[in-house]
PDB file of N, CA and C in Angstrom:
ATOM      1  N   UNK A   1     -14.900 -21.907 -20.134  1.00  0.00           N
ATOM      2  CA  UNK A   1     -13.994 -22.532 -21.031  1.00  0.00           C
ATOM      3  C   UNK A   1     -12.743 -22.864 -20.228  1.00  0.00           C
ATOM      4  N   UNK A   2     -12.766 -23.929 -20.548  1.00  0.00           N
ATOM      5  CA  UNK A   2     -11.561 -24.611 -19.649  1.00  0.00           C
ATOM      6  C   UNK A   2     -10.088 -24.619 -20.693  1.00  0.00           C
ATOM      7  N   UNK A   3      -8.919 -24.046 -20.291  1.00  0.00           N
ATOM      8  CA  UNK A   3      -7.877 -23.475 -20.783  1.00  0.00           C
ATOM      9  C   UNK A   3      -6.464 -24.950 -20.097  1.00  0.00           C
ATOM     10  N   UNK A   4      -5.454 -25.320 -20.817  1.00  0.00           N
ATOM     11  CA  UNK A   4      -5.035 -26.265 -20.724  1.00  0.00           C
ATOM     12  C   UNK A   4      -3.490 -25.272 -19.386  1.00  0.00           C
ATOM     13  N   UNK A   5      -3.180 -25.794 -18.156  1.00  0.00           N
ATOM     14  CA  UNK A   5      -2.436 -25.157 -17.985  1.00  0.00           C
ATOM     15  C   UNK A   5      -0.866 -25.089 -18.167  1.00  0.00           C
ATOM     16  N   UNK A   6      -0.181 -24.233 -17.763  1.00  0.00           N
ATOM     17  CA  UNK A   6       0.911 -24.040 -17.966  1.00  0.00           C
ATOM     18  C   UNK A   6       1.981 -24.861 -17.073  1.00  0.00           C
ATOM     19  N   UNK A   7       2.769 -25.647 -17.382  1.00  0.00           N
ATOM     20  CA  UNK A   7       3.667 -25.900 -16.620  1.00  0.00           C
ATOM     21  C   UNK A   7       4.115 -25.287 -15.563  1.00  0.00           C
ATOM     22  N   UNK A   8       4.153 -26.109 -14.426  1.00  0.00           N
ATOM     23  CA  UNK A   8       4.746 -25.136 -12.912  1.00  0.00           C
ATOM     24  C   UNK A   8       4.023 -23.823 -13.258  1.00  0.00           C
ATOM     25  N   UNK A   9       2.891 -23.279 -13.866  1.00  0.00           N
ATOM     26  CA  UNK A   9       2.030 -21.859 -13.535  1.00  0.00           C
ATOM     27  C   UNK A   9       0.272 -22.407 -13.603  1.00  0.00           C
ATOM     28  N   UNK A  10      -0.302 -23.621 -12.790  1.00  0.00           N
ATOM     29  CA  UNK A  10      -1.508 -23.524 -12.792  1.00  0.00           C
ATOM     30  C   UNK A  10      -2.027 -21.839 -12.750  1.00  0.00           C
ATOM     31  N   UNK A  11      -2.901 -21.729 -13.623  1.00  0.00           N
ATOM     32  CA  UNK A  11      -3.679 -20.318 -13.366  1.00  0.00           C
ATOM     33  C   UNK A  11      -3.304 -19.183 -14.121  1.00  0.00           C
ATOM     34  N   UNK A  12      -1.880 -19.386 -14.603  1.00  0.00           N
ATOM     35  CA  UNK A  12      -1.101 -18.260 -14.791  1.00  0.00           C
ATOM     36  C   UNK A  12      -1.926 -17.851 -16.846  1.00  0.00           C
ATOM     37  N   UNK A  13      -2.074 -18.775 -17.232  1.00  0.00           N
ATOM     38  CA  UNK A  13      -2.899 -18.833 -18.658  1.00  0.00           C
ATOM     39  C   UNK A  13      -4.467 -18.121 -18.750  1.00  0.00           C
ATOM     40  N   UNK A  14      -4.860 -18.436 -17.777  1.00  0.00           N
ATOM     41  CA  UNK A  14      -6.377 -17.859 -17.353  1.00  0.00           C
ATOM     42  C   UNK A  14      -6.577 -16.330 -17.181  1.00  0.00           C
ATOM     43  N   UNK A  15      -5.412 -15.997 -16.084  1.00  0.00           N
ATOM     44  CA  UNK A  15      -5.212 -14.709 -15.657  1.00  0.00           C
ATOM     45  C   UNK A  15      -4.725 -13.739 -17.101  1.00  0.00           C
ATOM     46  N   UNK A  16      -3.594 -14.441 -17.615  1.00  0.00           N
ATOM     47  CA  UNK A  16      -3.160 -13.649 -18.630  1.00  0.00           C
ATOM     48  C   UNK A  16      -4.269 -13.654 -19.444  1.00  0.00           C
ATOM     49  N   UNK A  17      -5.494 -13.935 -20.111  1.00  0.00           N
ATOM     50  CA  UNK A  17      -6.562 -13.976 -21.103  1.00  0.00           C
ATOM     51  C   UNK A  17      -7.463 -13.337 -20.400  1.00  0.00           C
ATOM     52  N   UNK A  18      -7.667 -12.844 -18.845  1.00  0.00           N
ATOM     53  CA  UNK A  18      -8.309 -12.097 -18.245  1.00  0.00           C
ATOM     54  C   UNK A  18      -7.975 -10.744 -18.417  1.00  0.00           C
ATOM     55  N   UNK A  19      -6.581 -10.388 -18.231  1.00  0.00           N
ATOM     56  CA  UNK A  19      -6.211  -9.391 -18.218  1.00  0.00           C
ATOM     57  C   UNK A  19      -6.008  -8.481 -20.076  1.00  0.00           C
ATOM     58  N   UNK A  20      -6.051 -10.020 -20.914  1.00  0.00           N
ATOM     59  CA  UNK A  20      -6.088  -9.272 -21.945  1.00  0.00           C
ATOM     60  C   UNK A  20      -7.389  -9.029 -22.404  1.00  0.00           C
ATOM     61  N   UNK A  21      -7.918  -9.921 -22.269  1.00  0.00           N
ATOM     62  CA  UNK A  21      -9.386  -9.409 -22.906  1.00  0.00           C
ATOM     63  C   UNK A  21     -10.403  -7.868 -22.252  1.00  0.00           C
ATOM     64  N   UNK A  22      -9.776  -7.879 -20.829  1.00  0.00           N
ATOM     65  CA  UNK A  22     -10.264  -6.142 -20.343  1.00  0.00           C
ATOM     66  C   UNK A  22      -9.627  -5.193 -21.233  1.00  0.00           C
ATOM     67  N   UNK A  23      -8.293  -5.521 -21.202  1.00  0.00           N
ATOM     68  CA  UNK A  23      -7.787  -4.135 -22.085  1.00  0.00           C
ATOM     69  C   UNK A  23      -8.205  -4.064 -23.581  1.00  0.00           C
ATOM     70  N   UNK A  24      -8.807  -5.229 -24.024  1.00  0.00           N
ATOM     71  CA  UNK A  24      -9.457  -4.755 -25.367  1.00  0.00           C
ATOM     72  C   UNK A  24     -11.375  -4.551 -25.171  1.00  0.00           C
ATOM     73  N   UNK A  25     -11.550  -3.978 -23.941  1.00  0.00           N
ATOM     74  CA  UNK A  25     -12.508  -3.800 -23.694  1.00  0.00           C
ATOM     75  C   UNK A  25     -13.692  -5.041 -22.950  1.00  0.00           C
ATOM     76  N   UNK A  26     -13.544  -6.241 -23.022  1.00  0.00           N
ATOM     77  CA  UNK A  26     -14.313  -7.469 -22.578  1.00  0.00           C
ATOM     78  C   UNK A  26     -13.926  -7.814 -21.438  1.00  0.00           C
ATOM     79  N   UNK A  27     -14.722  -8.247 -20.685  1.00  0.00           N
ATOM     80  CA  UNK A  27     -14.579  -8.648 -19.180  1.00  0.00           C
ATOM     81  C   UNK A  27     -15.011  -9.847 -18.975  1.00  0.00           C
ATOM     82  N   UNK A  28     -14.014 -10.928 -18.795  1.00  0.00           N
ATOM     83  CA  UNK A  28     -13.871 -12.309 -18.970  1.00  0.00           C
ATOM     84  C   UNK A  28     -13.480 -12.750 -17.697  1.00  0.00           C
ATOM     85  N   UNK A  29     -14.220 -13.159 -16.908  1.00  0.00           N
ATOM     86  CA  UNK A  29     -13.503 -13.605 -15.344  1.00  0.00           C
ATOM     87  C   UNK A  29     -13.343 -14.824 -15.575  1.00  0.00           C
ATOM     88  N   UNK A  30     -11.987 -15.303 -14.531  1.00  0.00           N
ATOM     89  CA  UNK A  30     -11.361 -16.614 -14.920  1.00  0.00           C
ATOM     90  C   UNK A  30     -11.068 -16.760 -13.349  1.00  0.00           C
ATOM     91  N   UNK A  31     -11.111 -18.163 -13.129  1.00  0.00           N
ATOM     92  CA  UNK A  31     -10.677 -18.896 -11.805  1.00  0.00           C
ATOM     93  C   UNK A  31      -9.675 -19.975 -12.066  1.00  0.00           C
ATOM     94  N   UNK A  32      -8.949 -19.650 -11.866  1.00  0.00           N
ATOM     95  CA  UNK A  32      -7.364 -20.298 -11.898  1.00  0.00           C
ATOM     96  C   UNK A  32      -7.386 -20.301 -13.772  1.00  0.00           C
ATOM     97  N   UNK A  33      -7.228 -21.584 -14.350  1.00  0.00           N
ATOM     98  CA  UNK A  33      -7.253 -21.547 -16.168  1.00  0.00           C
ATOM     99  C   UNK A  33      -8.910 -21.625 -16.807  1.00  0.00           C
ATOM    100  N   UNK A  34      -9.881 -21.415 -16.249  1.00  0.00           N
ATOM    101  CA  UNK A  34     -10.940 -21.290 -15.993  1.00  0.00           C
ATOM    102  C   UNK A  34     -11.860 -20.172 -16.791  1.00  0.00           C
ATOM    103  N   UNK A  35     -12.191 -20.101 -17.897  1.00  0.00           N
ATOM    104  CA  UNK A  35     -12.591 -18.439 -18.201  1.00  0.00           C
ATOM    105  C   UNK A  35     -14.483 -18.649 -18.329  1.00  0.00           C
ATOM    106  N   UNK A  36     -15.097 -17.560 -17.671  1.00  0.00           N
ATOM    107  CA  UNK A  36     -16.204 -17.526 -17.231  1.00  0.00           C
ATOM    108  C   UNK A  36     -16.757 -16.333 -18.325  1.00  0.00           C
ATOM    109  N   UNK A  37     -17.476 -16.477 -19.429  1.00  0.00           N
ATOM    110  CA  UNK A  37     -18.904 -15.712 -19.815  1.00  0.00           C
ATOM    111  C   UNK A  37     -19.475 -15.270 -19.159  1.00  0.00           C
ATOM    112  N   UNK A  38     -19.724 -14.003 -18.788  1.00  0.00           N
ATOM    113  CA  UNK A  38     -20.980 -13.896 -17.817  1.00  0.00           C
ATOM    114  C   UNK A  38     -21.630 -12.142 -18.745  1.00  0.00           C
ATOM    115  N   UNK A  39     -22.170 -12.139 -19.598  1.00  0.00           N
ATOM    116  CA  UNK A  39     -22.784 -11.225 -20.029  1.00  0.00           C
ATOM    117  C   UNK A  39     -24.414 -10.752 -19.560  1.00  0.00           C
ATOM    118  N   UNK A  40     -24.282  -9.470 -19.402  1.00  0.00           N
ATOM    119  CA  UNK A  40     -25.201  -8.789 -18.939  1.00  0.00           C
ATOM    120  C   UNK A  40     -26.403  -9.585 -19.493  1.00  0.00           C
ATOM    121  N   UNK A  41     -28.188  -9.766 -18.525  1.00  0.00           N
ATOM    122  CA  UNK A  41     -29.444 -10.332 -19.547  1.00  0.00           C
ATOM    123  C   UNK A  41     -30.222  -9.924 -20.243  1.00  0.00           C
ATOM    124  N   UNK A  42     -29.461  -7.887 -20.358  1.00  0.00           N
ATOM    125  CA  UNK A  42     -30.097  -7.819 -21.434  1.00  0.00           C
ATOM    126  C   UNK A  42     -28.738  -6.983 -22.736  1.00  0.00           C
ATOM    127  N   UNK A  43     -28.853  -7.812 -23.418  1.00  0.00           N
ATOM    128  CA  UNK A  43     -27.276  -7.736 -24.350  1.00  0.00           C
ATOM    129  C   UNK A  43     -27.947  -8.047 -25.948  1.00  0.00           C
ATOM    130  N   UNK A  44     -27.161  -6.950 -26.858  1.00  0.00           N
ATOM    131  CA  UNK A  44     -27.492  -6.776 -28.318  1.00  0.00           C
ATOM    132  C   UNK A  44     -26.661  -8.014 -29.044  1.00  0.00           C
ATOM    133  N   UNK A  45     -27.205  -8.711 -29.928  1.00  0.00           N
ATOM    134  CA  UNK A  45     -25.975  -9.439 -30.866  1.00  0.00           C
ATOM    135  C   UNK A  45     -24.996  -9.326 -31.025  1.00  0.00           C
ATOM    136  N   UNK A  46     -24.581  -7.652 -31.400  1.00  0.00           N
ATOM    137  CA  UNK A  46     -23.915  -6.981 -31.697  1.00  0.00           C
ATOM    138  C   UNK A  46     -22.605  -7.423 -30.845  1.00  0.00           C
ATOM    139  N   UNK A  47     -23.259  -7.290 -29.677  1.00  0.00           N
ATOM    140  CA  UNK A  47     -22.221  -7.266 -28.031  1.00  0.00           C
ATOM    141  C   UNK A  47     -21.856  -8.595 -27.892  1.00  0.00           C
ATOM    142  N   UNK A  48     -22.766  -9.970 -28.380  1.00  0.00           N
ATOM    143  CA  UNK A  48     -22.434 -10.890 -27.948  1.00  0.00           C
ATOM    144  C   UNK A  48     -21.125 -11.366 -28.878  1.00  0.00           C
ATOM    145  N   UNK A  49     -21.034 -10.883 -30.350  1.00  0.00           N
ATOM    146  CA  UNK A  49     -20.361 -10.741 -31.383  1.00  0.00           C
ATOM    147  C   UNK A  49     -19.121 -10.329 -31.035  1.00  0.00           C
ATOM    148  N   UNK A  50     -19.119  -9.162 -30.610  1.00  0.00           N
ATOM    149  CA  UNK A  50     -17.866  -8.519 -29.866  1.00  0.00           C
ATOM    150  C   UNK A  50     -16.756  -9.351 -28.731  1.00  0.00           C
ATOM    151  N   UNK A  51     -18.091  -9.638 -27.798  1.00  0.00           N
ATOM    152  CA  UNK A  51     -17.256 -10.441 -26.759  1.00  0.00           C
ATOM    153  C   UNK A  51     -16.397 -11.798 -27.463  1.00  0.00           C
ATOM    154  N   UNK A  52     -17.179 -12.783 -28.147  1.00  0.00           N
ATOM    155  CA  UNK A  52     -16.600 -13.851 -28.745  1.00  0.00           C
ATOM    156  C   UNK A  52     -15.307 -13.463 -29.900  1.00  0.00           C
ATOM    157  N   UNK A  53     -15.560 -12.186 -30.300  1.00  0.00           N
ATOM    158  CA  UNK A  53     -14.563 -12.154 -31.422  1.00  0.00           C
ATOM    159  C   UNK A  53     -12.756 -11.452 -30.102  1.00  0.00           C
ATOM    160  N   UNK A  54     -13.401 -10.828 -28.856  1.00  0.00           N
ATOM    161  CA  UNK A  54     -12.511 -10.518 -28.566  1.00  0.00           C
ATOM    162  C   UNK A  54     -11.389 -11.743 -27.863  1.00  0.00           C
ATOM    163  N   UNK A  55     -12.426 -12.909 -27.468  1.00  0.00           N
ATOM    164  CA  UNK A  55     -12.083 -13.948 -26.579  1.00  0.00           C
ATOM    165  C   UNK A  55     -11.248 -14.925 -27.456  1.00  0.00           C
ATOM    166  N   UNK A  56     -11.522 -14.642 -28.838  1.00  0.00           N
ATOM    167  CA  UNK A  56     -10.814 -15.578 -30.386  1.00  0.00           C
ATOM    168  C   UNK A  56      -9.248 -14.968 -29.949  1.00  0.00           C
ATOM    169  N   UNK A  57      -9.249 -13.389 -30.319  1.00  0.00           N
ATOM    170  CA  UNK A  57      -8.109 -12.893 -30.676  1.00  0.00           C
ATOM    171  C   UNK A  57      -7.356 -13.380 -28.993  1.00  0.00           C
ATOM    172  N   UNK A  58      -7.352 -13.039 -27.720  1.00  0.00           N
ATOM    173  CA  UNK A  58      -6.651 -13.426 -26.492  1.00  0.00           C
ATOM    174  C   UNK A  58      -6.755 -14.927 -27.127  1.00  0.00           C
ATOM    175  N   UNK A  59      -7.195 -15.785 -27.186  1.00  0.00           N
ATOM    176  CA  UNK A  59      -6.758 -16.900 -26.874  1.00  0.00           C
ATOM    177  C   UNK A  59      -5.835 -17.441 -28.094  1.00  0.00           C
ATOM    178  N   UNK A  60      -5.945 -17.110 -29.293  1.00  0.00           N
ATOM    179  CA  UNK A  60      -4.968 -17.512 -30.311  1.00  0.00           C
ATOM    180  C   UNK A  60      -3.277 -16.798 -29.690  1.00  0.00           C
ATOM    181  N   UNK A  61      -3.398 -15.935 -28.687  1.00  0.00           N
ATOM    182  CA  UNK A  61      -1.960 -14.992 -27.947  1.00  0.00           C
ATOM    183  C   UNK A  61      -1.652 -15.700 -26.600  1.00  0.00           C
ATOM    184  N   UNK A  62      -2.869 -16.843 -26.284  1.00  0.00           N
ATOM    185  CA  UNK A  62      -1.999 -17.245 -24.892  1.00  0.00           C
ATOM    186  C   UNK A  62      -1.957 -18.491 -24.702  1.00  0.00           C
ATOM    187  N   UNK A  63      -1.948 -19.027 -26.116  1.00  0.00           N
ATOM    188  CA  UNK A  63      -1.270 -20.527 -26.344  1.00  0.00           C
ATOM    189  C   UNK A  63       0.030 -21.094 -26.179  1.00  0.00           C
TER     190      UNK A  63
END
């Protein structure tokens, strides 16, 4: 998911939605504003549920 960047901070939007989505448990790697899915191949609904609902809440915070 491609993230729109920040004035004078290419990258700096990506990183911050990286760093929030670990601390609510999800691990979202991002390359510069860049955010990368990469879930385990073998993963419950449940989990895929989780990850997307955690990736909603960071990104409605780093607009």
């Amino acid at each position: 998911m491609e993230l729109a960047p920040r004035p004078g901070a290419v990258g700096a939007r990506g990183f911050e939605a990286h760093l929030k989505a670990f601390e609510k448990g999800a691990y979202i790697r991002c390359t510069g504003d860049i955010l990368a899915f990469a879930p385990p191949l073998i993963i419950q609904k449940s989990e895929i549920d989780q990850l997307f609902s955690v990736a909603r809440e960071v990104l409605k915070t780093v607009a």
